[in-house]
C-alpha atoms as a PDB file:
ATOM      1  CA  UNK A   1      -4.085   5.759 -16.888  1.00  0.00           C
ATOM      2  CA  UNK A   2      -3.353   5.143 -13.652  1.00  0.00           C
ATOM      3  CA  UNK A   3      -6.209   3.543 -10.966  1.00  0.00           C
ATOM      4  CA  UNK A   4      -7.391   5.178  -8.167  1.00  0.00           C
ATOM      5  CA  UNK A   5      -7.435   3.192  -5.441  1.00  0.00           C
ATOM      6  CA  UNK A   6      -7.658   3.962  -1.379  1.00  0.00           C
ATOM      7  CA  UNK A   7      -6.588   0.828   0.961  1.00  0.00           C
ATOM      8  CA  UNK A   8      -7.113   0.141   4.509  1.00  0.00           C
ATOM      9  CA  UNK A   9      -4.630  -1.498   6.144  1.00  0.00           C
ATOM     10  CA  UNK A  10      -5.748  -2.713   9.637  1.00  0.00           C
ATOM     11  CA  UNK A  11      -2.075  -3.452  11.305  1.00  0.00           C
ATOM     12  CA  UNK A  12      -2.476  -5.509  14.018  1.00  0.00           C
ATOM     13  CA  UNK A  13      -6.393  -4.410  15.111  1.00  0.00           C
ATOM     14  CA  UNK A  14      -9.671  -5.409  15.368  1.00  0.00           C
ATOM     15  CA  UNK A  15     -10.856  -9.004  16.741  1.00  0.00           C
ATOM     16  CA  UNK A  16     -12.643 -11.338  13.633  1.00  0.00           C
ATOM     17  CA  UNK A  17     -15.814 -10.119  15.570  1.00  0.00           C
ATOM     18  CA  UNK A  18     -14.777  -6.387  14.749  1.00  0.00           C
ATOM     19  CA  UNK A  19     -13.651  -7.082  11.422  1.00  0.00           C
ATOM     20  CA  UNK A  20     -17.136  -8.626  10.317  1.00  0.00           C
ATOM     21  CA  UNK A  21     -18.641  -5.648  11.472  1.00  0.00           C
ATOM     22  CA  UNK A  22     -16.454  -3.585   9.656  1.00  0.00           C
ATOM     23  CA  UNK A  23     -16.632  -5.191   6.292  1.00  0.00           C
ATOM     24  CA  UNK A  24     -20.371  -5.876   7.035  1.00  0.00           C
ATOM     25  CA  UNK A  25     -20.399  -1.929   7.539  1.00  0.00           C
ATOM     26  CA  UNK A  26     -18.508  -1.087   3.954  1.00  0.00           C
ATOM     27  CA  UNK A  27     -20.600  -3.749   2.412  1.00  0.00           C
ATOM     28  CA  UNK A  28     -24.209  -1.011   3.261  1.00  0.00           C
ATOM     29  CA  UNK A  29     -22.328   1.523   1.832  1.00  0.00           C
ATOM     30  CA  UNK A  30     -22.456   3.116  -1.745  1.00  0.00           C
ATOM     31  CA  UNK A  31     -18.387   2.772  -3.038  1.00  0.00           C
ATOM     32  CA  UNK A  32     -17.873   5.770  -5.472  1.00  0.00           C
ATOM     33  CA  UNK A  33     -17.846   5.265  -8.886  1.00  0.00           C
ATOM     34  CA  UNK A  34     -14.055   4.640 -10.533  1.00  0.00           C
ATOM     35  CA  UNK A  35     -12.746   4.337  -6.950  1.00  0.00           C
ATOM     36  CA  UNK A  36     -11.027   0.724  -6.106  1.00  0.00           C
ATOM     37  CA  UNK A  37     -11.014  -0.124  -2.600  1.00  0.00           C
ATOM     38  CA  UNK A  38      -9.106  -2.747  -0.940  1.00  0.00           C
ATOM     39  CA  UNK A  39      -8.743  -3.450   2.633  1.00  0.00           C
ATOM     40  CA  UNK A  40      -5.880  -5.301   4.468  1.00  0.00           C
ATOM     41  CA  UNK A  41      -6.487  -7.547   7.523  1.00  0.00           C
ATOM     42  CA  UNK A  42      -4.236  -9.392   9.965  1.00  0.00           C
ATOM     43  CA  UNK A  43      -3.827 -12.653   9.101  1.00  0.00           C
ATOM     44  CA  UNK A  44      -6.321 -14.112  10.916  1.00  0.00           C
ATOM     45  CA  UNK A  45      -8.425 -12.340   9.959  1.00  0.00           C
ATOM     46  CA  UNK A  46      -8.371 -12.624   6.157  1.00  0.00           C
ATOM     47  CA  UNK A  47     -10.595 -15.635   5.125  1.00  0.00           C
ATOM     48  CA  UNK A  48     -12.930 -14.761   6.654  1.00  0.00           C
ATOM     49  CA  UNK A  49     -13.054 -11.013   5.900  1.00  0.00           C
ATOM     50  CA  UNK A  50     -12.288 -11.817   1.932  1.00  0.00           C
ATOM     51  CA  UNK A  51     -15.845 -14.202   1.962  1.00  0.00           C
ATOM     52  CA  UNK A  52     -17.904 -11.596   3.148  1.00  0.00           C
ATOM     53  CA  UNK A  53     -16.860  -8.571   1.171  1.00  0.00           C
ATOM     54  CA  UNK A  54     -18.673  -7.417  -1.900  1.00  0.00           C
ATOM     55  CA  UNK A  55     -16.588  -6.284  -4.573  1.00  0.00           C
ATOM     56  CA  UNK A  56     -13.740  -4.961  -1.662  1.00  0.00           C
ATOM     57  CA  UNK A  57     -10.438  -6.532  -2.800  1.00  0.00           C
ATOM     58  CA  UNK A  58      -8.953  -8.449   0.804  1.00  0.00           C
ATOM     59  CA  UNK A  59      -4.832  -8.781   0.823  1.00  0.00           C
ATOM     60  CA  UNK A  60      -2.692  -9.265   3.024  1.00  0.00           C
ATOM     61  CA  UNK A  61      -0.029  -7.316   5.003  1.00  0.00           C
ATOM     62  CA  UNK A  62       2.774  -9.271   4.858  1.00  0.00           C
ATOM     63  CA  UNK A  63       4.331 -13.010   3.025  1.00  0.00           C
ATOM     64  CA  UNK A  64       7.277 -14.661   3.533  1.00  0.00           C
ATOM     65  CA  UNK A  65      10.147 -15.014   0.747  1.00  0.00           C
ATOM     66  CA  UNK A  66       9.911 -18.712   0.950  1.00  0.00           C
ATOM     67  CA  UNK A  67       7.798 -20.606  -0.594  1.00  0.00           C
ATOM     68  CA  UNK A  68       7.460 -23.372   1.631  1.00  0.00           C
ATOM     69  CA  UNK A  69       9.579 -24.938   4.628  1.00  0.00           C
ATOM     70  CA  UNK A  70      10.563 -24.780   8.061  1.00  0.00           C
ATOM     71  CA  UNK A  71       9.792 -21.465   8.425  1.00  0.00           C
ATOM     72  CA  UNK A  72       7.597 -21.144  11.531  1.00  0.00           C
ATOM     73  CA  UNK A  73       5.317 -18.077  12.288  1.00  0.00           C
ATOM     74  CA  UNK A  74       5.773 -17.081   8.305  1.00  0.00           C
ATOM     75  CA  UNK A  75       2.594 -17.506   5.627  1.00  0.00           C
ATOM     76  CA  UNK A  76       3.110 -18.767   2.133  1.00  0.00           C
ATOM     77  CA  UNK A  77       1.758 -16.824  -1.030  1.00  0.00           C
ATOM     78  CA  UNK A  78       0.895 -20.358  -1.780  1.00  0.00           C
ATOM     79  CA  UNK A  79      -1.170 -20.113   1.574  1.00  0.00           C
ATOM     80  CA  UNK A  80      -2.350 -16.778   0.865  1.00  0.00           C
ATOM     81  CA  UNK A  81      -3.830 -17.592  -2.583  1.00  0.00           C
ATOM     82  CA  UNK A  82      -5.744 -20.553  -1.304  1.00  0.00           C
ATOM     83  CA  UNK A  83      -7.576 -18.245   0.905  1.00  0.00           C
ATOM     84  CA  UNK A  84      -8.756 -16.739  -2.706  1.00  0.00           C
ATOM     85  CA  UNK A  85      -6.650 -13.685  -2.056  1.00  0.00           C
ATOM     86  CA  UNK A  86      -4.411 -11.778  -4.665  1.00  0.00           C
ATOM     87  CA  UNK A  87      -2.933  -8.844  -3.283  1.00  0.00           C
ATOM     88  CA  UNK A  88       0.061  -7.895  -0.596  1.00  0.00           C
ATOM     89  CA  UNK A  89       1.642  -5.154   0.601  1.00  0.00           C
ATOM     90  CA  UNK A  90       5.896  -5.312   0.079  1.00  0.00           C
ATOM     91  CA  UNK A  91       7.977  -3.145   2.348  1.00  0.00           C
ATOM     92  CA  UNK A  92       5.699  -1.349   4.887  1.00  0.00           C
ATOM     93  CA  UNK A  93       7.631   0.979   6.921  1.00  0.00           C
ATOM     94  CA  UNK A  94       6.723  -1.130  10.292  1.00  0.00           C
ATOM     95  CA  UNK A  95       8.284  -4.203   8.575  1.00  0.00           C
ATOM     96  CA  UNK A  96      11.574  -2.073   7.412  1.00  0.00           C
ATOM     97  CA  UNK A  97      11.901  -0.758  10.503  1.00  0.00           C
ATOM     98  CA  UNK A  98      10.445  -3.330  13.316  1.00  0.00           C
ATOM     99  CA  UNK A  99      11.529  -6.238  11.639  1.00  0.00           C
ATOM    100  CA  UNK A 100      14.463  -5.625   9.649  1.00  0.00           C
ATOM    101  CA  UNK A 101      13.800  -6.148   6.013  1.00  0.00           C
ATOM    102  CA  UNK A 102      16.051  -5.201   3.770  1.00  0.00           C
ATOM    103  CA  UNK A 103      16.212  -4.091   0.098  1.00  0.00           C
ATOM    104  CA  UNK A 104      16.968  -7.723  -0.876  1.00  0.00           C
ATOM    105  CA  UNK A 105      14.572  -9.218   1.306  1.00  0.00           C
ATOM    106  CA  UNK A 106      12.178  -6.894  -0.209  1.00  0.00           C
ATOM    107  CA  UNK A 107      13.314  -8.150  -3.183  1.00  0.00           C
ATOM    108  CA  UNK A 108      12.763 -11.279  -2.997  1.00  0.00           C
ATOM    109  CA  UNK A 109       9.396 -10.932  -1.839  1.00  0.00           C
ATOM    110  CA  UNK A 110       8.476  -8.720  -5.134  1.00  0.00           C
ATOM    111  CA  UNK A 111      10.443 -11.527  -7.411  1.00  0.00           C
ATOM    112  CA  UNK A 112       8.075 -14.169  -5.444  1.00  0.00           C
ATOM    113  CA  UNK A 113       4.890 -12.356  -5.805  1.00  0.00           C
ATOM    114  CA  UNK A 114       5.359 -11.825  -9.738  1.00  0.00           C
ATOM    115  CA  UNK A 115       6.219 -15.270 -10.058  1.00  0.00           C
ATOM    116  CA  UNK A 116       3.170 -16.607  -8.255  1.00  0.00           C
ATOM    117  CA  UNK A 117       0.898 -14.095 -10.030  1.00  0.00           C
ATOM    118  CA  UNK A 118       0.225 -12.195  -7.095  1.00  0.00           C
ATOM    119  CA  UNK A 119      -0.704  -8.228  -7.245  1.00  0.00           C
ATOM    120  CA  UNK A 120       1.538  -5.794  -4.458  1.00  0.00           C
ATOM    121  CA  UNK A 121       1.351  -2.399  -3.294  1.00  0.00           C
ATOM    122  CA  UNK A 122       5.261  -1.760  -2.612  1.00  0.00           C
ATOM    123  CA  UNK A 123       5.571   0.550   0.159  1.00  0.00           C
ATOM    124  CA  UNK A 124       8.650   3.257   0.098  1.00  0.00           C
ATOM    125  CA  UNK A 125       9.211   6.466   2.477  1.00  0.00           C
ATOM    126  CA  UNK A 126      11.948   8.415   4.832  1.00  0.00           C
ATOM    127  CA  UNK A 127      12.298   9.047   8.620  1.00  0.00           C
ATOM    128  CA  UNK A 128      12.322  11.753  10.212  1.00  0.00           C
ATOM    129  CA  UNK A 129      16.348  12.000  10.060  1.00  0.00           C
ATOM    130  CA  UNK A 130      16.382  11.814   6.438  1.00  0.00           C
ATOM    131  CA  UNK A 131      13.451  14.698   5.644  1.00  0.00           C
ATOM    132  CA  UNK A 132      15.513  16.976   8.171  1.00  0.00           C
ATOM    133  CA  UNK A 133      18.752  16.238   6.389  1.00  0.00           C
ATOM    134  CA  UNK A 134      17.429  16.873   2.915  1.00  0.00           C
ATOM    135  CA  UNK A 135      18.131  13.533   1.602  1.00  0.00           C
ATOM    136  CA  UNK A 136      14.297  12.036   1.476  1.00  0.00           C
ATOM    137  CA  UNK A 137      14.574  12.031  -2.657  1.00  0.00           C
ATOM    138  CA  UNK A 138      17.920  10.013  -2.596  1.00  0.00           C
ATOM    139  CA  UNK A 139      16.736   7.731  -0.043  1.00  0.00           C
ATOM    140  CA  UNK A 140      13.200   7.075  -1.482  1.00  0.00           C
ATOM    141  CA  UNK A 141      14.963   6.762  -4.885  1.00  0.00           C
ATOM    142  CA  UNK A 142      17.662   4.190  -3.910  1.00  0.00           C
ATOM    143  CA  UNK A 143      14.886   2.263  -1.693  1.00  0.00           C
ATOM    144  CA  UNK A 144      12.310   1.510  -5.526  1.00  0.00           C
ATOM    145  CA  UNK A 145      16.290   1.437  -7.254  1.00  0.00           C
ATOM    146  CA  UNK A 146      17.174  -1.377  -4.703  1.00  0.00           C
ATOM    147  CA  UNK A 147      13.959  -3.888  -4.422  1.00  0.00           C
ATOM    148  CA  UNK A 148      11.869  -2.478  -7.218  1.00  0.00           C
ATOM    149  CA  UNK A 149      13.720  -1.390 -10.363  1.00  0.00           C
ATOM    150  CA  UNK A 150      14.829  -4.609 -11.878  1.00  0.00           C
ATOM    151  CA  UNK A 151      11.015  -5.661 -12.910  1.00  0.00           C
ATOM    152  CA  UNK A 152       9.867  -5.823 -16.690  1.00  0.00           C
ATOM    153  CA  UNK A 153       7.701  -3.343 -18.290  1.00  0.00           C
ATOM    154  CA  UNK A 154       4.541  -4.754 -18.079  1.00  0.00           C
ATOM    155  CA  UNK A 155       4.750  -5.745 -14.290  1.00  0.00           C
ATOM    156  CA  UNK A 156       5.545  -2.049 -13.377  1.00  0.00           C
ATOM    157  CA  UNK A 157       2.352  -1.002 -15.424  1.00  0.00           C
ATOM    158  CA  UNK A 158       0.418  -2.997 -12.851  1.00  0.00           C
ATOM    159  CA  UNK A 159       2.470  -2.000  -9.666  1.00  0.00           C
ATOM    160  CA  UNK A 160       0.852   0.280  -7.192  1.00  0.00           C
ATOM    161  CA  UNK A 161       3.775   2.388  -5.419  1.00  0.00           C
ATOM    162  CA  UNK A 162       2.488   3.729  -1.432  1.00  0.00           C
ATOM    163  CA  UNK A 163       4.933   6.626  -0.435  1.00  0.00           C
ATOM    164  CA  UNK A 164       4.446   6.761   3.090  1.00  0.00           C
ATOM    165  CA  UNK A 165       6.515   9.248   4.772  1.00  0.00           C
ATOM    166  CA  UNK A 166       7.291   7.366   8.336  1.00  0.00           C
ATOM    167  CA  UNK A 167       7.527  10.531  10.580  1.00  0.00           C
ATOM    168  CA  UNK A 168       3.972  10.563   8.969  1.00  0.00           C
ATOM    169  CA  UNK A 169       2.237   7.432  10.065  1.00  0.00           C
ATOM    170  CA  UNK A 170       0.584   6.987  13.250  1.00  0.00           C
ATOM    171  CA  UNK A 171       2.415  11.013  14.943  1.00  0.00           C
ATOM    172  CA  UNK A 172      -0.818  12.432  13.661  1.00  0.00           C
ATOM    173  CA  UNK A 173       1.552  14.832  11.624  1.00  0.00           C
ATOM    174  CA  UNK A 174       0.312  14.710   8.099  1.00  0.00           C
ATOM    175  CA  UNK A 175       3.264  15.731   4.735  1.00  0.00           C
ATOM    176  CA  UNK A 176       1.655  19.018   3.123  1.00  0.00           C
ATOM    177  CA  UNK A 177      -0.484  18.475   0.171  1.00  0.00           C
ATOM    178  CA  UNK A 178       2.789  19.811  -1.424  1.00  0.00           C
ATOM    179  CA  UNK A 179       5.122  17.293   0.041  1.00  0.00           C
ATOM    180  CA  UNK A 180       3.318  14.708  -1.173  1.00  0.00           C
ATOM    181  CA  UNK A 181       2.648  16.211  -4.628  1.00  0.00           C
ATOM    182  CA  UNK A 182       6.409  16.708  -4.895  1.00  0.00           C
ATOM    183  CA  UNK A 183       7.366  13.375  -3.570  1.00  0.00           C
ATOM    184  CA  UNK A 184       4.885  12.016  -5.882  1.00  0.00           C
ATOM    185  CA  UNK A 185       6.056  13.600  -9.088  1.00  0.00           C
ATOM    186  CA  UNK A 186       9.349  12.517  -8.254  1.00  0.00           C
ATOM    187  CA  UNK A 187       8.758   8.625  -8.211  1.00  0.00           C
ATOM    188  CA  UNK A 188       6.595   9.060 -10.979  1.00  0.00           C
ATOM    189  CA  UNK A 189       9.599  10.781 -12.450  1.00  0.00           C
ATOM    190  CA  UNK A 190      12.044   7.790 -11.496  1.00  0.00           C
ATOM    191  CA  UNK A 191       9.453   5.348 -12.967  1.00  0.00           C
ATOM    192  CA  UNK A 192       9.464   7.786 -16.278  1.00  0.00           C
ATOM    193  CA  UNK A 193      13.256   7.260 -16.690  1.00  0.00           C
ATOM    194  CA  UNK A 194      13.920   3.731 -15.796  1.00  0.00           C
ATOM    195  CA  UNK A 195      10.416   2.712 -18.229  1.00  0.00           C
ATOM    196  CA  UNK A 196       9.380   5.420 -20.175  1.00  0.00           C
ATOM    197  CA  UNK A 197       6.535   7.931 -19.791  1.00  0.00           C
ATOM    198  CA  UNK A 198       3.802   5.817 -21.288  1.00  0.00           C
ATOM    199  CA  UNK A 199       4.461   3.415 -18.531  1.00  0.00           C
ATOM    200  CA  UNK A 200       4.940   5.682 -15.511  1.00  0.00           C
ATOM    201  CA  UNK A 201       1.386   7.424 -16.817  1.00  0.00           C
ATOM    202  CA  UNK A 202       0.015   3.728 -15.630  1.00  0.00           C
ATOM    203  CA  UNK A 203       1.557   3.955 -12.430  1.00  0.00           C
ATOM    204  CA  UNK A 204      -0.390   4.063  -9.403  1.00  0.00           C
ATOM    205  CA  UNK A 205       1.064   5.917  -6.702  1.00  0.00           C
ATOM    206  CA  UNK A 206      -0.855   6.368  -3.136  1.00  0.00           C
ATOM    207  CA  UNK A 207       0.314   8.300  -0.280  1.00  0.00           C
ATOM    208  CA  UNK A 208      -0.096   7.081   3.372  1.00  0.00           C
ATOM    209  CA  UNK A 209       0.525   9.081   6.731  1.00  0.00           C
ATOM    210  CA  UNK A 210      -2.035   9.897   8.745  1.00  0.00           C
ATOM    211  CA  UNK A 211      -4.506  10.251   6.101  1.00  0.00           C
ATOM    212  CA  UNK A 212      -8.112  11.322   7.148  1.00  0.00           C
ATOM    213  CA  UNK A 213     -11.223  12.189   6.177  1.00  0.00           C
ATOM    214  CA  UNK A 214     -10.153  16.316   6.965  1.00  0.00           C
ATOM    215  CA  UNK A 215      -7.389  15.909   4.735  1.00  0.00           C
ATOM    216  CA  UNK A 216      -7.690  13.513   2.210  1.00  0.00           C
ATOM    217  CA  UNK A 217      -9.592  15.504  -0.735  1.00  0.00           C
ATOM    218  CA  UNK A 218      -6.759  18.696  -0.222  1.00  0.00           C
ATOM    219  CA  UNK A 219      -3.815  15.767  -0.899  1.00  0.00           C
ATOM    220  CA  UNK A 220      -5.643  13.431  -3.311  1.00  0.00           C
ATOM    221  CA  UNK A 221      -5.981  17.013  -5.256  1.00  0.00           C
ATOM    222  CA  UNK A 222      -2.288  16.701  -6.197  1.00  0.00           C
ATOM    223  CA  UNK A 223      -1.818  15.541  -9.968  1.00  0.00           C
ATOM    224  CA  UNK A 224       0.305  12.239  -9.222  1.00  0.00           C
ATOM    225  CA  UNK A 225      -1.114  11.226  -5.673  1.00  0.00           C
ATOM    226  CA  UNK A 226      -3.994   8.588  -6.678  1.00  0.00           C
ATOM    227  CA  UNK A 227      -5.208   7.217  -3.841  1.00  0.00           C
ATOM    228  CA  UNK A 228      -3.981   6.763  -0.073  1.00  0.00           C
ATOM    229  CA  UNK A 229      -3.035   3.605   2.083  1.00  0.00           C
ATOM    230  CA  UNK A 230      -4.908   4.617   5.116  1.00  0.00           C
ATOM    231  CA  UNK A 231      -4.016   3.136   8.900  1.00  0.00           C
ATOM    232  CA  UNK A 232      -6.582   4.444  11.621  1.00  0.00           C
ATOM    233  CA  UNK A 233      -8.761   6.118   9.783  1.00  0.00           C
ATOM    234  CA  UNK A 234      -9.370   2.709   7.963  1.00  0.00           C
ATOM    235  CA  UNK A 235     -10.755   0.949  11.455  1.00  0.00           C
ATOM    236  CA  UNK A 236     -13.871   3.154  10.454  1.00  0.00           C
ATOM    237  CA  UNK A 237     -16.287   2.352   8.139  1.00  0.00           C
ATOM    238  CA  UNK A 238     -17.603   5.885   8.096  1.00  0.00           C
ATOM    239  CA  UNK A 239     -13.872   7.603   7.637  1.00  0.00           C
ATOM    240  CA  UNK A 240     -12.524   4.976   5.226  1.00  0.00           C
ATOM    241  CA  UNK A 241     -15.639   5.626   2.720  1.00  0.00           C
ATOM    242  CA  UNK A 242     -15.127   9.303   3.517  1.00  0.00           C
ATOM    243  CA  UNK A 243     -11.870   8.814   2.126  1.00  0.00           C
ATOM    244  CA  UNK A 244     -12.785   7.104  -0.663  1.00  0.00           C
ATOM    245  CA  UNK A 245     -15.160   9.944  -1.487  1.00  0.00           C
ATOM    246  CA  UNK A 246     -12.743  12.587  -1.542  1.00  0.00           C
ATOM    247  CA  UNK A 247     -11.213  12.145  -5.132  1.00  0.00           C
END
């Protein structure tokens, strides 16, 4: 069965004074029951955030392909791991599109996460151009085809897949409950034919864009979206547990 899991991811926000507060926040609060919640800080941050939570999983947003060199600005997973954390996000939209990582960039960075035993949540999702041209399956398809695909079984029973649709995240203009349901069915779908059913069934597939406490119990109703990766609404205590709640 798949998990059900909601994630925070912080971007670039919050000072370590406002992230202490933050986690020290979700710390007083009651989790629900069956409900996984991870939250991911900047850099920076992480340490420090990941020894004060209880029983919040702390990743990070971002590693580099290389595992160690002249590489400046970049963070090993072998840096990462020392900091006791297990858990990355691959292929955020803002790191597609800002930064220019491509499918075998991404890649890479999946191959170098299963080889250092290191969990991901492998991000995948269409402008605005492609949902207007009615090519968001194709292009959502090719971009798991390109970077995600070539994994064994038993890795993709553990993989968490975010669909983020990027004229969703940050416009305040949410997919329908439908377009995620449908977008949803159809990775699960992809996952089905590449691995079989019994493995796509395992599958954990979140949706993120402008996810919020108003709307998150209407999309998490959908039968293949289990769980969001929240952005703002995660800088909240109160609205990220609210979110958590609404499975």
């Amino acid at each position: 069965m798949a998990r059900k899991i909601v994630a925070g991811n912080w971007k670039m926000n919050l000072t370590l004074q406002d992230g202490v507060k933050l986690i020290d926040a979700l710390n007083h609060m009651k989790a629900p029951e069956g409900v996984e919640l991870i939250v991911f800080p900047s850099h920076m941050l992480v340490p420090e955030i990941n020894r004060l939570s209880n029983g919040i999983e702390v990743g990070v947003q971002n590693f580099s392909e290389h595992t160690e060199g002249a590489y400046t600005g970049e963070t090993s997973l072998d840096q990462v791991k020392s900091c006791g954390v297990e858990v990355a996000l691959i292929g955020h939209s803002e790191r597609r599109q800002i930064f220019g990582e491509s499918h075998e960039v991404l890649k890479m960075k999946v191959n170098h996460a299963l080889a250092e035993d290191v969990n991901f949540v492998f991000c995948c999702g269409e402008p605005l151009e492609i949902r207007e041209a009615g090519s968001e399956y194709a292009f959502v398809k090719a971009q798991l085809e390109e970077s995600l695909f070539h994994i064994p079984d038993v890795n993709m029973s553990n993989t968490v897949i975010a669909y983020e649709p990027v004229w969703a995240i940050g416009t305040g203009r949410t997919a329908t409950a439908q377009q995620a349901e449908e977008m949803h069915a159809n990775i699960r779908k992809w996952v089905a034919e590449v691995y079989g059913e019994d493995v796509a069934k395992d599958v954990t597939i979140l949706y993120g864009g402008s996810c919020k406490p108003g709307n998150a119990n209407e999309l998490f109703a959908g039968a293949n979206v289990d769980g969001g990766l929240i952005g703002g609404a995660s800088l909240s205590a109160e609205s990220f547990m609210e979110i958590a709640r609404s499975f």
